[in-house]
N, C-alpha and C. Protein backbone atom coordinates (compact mmCIF):
# COMPACT_ATOMS: atom_id res chain seq x y z
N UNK A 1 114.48 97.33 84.94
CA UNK A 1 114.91 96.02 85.37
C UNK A 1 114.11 95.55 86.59
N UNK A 2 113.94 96.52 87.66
CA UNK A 2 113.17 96.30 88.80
C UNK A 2 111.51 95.51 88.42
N UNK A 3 111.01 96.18 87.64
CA UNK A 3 110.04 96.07 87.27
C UNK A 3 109.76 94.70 86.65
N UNK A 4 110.77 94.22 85.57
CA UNK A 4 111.26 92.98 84.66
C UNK A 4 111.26 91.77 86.26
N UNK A 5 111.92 91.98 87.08
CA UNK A 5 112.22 91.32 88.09
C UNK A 5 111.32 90.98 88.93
N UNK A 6 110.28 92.14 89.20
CA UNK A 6 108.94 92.01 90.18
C UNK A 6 108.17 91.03 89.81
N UNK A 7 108.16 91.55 87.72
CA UNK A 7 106.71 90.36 87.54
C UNK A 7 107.12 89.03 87.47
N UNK A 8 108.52 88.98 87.51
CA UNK A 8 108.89 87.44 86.86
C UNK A 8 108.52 87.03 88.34
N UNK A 9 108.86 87.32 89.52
CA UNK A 9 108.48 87.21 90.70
C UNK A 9 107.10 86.78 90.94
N UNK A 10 105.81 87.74 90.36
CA UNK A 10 104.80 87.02 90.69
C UNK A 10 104.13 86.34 89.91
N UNK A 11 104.68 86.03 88.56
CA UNK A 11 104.38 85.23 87.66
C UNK A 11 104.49 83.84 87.84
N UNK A 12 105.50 83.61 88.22
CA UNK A 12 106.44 82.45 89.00
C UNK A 12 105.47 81.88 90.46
N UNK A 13 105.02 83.22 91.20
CA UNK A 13 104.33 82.70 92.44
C UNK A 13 102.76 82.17 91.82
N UNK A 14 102.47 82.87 90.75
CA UNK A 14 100.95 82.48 90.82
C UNK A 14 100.84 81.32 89.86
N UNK A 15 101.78 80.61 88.63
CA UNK A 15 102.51 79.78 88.34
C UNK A 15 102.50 78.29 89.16
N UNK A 16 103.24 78.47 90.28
CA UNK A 16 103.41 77.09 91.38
C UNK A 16 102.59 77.38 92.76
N UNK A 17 101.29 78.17 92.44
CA UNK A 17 100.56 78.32 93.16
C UNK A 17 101.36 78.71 94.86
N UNK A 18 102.21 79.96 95.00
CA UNK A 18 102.76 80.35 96.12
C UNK A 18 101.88 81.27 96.30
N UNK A 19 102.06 82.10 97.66
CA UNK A 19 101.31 82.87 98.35
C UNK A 19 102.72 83.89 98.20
N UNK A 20 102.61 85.34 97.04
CA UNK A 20 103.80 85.90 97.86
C UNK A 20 103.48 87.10 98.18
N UNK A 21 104.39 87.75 99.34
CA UNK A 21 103.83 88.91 100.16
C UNK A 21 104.32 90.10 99.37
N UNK A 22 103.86 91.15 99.73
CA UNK A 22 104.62 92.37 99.16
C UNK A 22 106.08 92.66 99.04
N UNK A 23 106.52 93.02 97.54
CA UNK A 23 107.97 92.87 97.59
C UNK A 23 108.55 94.06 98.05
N UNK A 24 109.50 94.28 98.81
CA UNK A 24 109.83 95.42 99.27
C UNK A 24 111.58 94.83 98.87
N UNK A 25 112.43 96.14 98.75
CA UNK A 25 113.50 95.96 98.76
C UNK A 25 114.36 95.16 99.91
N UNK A 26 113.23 95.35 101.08
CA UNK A 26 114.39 94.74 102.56
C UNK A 26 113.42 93.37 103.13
N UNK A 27 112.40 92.93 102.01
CA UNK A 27 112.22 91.68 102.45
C UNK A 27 112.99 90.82 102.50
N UNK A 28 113.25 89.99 102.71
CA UNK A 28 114.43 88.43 102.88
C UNK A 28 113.52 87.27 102.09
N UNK A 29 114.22 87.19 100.91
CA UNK A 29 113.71 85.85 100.02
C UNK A 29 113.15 84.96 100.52
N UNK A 30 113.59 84.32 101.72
CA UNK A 30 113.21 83.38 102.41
C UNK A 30 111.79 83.63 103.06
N UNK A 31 111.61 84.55 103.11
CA UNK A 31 109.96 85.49 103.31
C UNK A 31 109.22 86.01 102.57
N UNK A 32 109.72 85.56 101.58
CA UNK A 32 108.74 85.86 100.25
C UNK A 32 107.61 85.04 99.96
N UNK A 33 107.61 84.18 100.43
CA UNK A 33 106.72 82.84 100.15
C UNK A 33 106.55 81.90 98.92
N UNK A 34 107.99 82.12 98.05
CA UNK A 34 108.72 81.34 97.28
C UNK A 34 109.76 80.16 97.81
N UNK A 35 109.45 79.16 96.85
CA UNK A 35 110.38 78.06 97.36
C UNK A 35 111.86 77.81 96.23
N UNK A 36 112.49 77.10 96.89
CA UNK A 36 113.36 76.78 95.50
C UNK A 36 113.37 76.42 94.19
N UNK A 37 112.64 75.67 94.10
CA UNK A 37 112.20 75.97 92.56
C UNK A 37 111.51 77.10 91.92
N UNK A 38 110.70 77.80 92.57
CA UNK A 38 110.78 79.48 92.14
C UNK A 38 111.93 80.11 91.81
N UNK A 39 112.73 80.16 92.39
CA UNK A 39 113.59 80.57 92.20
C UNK A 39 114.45 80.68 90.92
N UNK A 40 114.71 79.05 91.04
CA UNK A 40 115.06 78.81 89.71
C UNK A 40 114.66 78.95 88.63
N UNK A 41 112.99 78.87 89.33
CA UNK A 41 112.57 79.05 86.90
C UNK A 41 113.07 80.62 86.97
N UNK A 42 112.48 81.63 88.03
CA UNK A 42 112.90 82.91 88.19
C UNK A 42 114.75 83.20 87.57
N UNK A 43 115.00 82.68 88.10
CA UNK A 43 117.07 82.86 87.31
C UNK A 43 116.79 82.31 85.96
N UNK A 44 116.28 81.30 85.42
CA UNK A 44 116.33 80.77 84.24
C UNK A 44 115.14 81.53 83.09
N UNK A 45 113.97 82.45 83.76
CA UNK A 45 113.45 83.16 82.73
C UNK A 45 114.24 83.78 82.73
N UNK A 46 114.73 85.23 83.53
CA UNK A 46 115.78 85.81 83.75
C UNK A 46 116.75 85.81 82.53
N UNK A 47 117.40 84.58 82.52
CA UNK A 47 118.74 84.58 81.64
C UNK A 47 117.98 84.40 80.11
N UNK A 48 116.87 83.81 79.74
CA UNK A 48 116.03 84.21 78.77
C UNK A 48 115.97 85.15 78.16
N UNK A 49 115.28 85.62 79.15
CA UNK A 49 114.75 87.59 78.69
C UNK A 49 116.33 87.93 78.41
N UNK A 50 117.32 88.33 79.85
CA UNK A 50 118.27 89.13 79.37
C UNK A 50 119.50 88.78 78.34
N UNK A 51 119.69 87.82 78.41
CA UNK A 51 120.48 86.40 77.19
C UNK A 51 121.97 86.54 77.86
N UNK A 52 121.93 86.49 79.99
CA UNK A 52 122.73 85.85 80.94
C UNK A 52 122.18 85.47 81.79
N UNK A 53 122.83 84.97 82.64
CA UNK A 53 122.77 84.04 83.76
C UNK A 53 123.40 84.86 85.16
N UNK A 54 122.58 85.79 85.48
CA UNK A 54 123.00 86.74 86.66
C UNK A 54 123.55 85.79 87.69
N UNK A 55 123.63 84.74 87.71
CA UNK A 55 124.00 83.92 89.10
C UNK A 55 124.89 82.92 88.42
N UNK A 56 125.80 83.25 87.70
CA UNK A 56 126.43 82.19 86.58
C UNK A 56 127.70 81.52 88.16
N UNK A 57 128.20 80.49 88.00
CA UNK A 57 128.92 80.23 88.55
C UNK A 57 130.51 80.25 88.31
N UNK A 58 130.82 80.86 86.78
CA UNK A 58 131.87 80.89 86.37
C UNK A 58 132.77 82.46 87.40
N UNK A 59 131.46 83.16 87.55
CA UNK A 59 131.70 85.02 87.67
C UNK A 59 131.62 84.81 89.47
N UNK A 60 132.83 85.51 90.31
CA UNK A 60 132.67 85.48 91.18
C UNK A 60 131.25 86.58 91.74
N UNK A 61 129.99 85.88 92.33
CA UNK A 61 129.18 86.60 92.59
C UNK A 61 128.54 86.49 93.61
N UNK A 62 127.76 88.10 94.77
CA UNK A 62 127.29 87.84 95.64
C UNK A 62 125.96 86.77 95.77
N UNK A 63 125.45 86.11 96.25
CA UNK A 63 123.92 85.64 96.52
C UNK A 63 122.89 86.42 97.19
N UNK A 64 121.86 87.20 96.85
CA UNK A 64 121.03 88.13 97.21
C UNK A 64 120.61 87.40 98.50
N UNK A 65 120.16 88.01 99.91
CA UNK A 65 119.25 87.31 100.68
C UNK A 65 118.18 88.41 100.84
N UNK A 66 117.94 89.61 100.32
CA UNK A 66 116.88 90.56 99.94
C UNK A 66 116.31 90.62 98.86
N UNK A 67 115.03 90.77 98.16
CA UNK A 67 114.53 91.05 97.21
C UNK A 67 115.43 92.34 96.18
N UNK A 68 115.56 93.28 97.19
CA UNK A 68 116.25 94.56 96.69
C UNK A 68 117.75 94.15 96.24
N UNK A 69 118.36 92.87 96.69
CA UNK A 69 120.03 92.49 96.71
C UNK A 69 119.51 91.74 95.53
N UNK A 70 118.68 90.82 95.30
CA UNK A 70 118.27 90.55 94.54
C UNK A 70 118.32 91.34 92.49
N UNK A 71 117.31 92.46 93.25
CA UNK A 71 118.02 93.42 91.48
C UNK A 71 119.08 93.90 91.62
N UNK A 72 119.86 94.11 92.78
CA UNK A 72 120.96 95.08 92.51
C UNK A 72 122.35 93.48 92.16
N UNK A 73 122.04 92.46 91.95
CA UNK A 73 122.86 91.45 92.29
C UNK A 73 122.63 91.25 90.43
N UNK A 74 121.21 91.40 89.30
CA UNK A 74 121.18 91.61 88.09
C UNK A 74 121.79 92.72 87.64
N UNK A 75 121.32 94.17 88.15
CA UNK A 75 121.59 95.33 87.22
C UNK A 75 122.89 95.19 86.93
N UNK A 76 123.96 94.57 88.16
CA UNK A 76 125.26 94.50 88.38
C UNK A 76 125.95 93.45 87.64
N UNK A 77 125.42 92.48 87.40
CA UNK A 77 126.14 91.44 86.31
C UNK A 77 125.38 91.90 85.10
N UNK A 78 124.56 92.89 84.76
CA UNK A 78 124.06 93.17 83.48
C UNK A 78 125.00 93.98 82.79
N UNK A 79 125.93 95.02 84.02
CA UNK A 79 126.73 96.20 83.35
C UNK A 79 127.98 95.31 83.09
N UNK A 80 128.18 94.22 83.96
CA UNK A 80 129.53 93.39 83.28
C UNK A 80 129.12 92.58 82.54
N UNK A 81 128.26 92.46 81.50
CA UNK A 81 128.03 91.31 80.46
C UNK A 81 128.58 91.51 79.53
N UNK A 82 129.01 90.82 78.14
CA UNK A 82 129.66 91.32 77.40
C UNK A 82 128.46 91.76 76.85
N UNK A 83 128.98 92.36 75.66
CA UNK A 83 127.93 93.21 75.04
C UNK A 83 126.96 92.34 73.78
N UNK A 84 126.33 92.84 73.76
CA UNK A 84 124.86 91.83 73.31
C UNK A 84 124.89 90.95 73.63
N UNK A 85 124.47 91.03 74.97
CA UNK A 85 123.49 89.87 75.91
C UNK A 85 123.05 90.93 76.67
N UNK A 86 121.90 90.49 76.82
CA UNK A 86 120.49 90.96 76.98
C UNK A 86 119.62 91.69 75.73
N UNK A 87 120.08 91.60 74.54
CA UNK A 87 119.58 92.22 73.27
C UNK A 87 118.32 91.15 72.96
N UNK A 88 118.11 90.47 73.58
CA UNK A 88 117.08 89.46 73.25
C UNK A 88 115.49 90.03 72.98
C-alpha cells in the first residue's frame, strides 16, 4: 500500500508540475510541495485503484498531517471496507 501511495504521490507531482521533496513518514503534507489539488486527484486515484474513498465523509475519520498518517489513515479504512472494495 505504502508503495501504491508513494507513486500516486509523485505521479501527481510530476503531473501538475510540483517540486516534491523526499517522502519520509514524518514529513508534514504541507511540506511536501503539493498543493490542493494534488491532493485531490491523489484521494480520487486512490479510491480508483482501491474501489473506496479513504477520506469518505460519511466514516468518522482522522485527516493525515504526515505523509506516514497519511498511509496509516488508508491501510486503516482499507481493513474497515466492506469486502470487495479494493478488488479492482
Amino acid at each position: 500500500m505504502r508503495s501504491t501511495i508513494k507513486s500516486l504521490f509523485e505521479q501527481v507531482a510530476n503531473e501538475q508540475h510540483r517540486e516534491l521533496v523526499p517522502l519520509t513518514d514524518d514529513l508534514k503534507l504541507v511540506q511536501s510541495g503539493l498543493d490542493s489539488l494534488s491532493f485531490a486527484i491523489i484521494v480520487a486515484r486512490l479510491e480508483d485503484r482501491l474501489g473506496f474513498d479513504p477520506f469518505n465523509a460519511a466514516v468518522a475519520v482522522e485527516f493525515p498531517v504526515t505523509f506516514g498518517d497519511f498511509g496509516r489513515v488508508v491501510r486503516k479504512f482499507s481493513q474497515l471496507a466492506p469486502r470487495g472494495c479494493g478488488a479492482r
